[in-house]
C-alpha atoms as a PDB file:
ATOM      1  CA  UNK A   1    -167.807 -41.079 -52.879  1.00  0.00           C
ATOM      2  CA  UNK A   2    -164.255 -40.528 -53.274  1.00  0.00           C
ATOM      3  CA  UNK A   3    -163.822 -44.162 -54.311  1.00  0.00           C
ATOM      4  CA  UNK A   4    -166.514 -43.659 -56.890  1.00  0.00           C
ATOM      5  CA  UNK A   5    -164.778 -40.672 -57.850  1.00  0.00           C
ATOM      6  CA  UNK A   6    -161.599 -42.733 -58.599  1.00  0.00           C
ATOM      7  CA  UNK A   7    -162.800 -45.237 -60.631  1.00  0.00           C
ATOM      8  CA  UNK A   8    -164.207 -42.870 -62.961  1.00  0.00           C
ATOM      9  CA  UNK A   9    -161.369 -41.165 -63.797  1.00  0.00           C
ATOM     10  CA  UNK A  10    -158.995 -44.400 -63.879  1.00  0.00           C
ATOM     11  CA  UNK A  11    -161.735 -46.006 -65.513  1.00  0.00           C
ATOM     12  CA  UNK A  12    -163.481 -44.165 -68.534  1.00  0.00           C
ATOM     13  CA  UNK A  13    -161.766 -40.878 -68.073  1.00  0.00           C
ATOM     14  CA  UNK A  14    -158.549 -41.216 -68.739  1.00  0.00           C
ATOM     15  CA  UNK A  15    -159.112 -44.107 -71.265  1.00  0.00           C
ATOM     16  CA  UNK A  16    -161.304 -41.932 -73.174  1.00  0.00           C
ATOM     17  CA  UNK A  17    -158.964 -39.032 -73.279  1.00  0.00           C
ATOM     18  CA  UNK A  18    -156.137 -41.021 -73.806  1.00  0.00           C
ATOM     19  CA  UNK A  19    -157.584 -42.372 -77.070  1.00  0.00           C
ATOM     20  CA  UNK A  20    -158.740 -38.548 -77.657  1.00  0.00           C
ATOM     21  CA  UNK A  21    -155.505 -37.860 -77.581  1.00  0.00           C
ATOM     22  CA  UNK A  22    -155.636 -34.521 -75.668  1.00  0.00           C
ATOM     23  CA  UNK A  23    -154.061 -36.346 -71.740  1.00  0.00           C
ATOM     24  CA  UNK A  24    -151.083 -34.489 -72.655  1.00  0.00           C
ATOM     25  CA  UNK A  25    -152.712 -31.165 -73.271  1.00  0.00           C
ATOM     26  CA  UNK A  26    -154.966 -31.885 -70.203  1.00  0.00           C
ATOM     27  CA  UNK A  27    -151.883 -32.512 -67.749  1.00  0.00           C
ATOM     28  CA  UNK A  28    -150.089 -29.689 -68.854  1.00  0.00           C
ATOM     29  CA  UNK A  29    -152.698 -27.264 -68.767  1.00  0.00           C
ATOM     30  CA  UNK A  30    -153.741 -27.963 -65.566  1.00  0.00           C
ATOM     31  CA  UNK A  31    -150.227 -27.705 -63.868  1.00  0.00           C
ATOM     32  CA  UNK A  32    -149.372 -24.448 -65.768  1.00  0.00           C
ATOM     33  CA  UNK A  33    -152.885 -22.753 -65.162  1.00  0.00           C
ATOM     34  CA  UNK A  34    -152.162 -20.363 -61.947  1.00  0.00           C
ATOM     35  CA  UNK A  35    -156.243 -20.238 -61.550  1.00  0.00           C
ATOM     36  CA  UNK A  36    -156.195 -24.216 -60.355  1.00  0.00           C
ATOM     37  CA  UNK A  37    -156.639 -24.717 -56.453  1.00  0.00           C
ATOM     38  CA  UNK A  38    -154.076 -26.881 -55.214  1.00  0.00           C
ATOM     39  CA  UNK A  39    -155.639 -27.037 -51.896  1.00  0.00           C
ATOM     40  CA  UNK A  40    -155.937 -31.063 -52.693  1.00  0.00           C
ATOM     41  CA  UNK A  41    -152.274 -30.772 -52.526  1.00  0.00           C
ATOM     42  CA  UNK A  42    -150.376 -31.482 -48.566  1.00  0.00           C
ATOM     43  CA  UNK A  43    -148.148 -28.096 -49.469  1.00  0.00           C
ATOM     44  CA  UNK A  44    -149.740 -25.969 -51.816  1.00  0.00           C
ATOM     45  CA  UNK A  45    -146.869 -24.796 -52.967  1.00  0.00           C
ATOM     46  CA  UNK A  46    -145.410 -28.073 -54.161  1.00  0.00           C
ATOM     47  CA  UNK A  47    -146.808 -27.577 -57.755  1.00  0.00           C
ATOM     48  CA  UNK A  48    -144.264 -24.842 -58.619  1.00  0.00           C
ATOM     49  CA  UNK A  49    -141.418 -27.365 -58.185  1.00  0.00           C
ATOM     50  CA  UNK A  50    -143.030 -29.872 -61.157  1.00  0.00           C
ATOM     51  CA  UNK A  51    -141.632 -29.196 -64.912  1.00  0.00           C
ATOM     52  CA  UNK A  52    -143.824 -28.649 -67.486  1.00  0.00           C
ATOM     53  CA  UNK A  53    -144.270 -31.266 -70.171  1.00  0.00           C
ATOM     54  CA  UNK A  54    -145.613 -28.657 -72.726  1.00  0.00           C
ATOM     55  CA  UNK A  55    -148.316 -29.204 -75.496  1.00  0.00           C
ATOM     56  CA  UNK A  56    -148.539 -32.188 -77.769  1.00  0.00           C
ATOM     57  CA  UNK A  57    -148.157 -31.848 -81.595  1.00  0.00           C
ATOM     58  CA  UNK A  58    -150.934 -34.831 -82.138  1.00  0.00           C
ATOM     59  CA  UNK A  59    -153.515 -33.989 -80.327  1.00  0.00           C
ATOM     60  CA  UNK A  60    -157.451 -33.345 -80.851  1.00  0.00           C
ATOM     61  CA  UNK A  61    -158.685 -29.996 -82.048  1.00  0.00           C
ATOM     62  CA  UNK A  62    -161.388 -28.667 -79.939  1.00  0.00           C
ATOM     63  CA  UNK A  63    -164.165 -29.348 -82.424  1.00  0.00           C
ATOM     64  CA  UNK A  64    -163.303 -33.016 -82.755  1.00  0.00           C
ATOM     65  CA  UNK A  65    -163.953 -32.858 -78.796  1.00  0.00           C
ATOM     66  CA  UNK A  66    -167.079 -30.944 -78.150  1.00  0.00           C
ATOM     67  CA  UNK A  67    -168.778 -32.431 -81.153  1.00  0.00           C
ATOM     68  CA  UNK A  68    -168.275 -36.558 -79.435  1.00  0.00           C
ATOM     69  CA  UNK A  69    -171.672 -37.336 -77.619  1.00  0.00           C
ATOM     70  CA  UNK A  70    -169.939 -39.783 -75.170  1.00  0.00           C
ATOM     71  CA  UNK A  71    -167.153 -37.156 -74.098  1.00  0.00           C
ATOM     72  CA  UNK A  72    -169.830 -34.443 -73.580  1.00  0.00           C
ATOM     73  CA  UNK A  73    -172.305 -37.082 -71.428  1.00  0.00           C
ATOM     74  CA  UNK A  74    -169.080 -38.523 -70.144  1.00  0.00           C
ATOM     75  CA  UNK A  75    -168.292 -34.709 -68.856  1.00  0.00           C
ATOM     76  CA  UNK A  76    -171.236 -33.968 -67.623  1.00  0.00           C
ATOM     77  CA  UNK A  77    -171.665 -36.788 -65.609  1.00  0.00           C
ATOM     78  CA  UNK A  78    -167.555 -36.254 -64.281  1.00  0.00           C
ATOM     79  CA  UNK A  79    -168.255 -32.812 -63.142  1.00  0.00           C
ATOM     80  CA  UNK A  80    -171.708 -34.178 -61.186  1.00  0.00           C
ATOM     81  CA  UNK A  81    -169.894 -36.694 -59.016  1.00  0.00           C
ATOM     82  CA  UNK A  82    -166.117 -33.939 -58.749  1.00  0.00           C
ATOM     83  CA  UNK A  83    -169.264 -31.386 -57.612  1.00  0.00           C
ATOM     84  CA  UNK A  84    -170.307 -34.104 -55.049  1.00  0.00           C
ATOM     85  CA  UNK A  85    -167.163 -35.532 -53.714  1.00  0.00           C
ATOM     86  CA  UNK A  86    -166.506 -31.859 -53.207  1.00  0.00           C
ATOM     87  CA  UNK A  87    -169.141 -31.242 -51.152  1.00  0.00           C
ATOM     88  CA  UNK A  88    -168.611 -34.543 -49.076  1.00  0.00           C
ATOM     89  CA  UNK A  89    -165.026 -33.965 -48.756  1.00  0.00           C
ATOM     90  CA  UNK A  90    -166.251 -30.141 -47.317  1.00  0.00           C
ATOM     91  CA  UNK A  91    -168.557 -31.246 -44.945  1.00  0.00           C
ATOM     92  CA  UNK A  92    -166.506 -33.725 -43.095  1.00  0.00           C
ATOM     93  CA  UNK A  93    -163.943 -31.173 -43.044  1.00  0.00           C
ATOM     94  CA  UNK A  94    -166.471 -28.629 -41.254  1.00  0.00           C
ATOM     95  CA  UNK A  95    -167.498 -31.865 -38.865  1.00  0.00           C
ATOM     96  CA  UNK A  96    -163.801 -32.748 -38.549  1.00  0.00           C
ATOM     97  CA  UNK A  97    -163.293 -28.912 -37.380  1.00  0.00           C
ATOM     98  CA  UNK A  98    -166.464 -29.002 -35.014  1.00  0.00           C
ATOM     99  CA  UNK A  99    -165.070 -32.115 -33.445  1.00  0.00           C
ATOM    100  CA  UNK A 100    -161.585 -30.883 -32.800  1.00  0.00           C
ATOM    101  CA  UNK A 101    -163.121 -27.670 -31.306  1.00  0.00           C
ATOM    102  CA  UNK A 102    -165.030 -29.612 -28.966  1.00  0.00           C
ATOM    103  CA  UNK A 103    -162.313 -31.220 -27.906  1.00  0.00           C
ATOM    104  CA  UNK A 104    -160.223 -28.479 -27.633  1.00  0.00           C
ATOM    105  CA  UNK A 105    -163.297 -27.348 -25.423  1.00  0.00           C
ATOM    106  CA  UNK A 106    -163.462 -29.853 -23.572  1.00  0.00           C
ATOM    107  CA  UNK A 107    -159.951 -30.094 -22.420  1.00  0.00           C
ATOM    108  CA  UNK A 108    -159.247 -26.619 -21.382  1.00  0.00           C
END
């Protein structure tokens, strides 16, 4: 899933906003939005330490974005399999954390 996941966004989503224009505005949005989970990340923490790269004086207005068919059905479709990897990624966490306790368990 996570593979799947990957080729997506390497593949048509990053092409697509690149040619949008709005990767910049993306990439510094997410890094300087304090609501993003950064769980994902080995030390959470780790974000603070980037620089921002601030927003781009070319890009996209917002209408030029919503009103594009393929960027809407090409969102919609992104968020489907980020919503599954999610919930892939959570349950072998959960299994991950049921085997370690039987272990633990086991060896006490």
């Amino acid at each position: 899933m996570e593979n799947v996941w990957s080729g997506l966004v390497n593949q048509r989503i990053v092409p697509t906003y690149m040619n949008l224009g709005i990767s910049r505005e993306l990439v510094n949005n997410h890094w300087n939005n304090n609501k993003t989970s950064w769980i994902y990340l080995l030390d959470e923490s780790s974000y603070k330490k980037q620089a921002p790269i601030g927003k781009s004086r070319l890009g996209a207005s917002l209408a030029e974005i919503i009103s594009d068919r393929h960027i809407e059905s090409l969102a919609s479709y992104a968020i489907g399999r980020n919503r599954s990897t999610n919930f892939q990624s959570k349950t072998l966490h959960e299994r991950i954390s049921e085997i370690l306790t039987l272990i633990d368990s086991e060896i006490k």
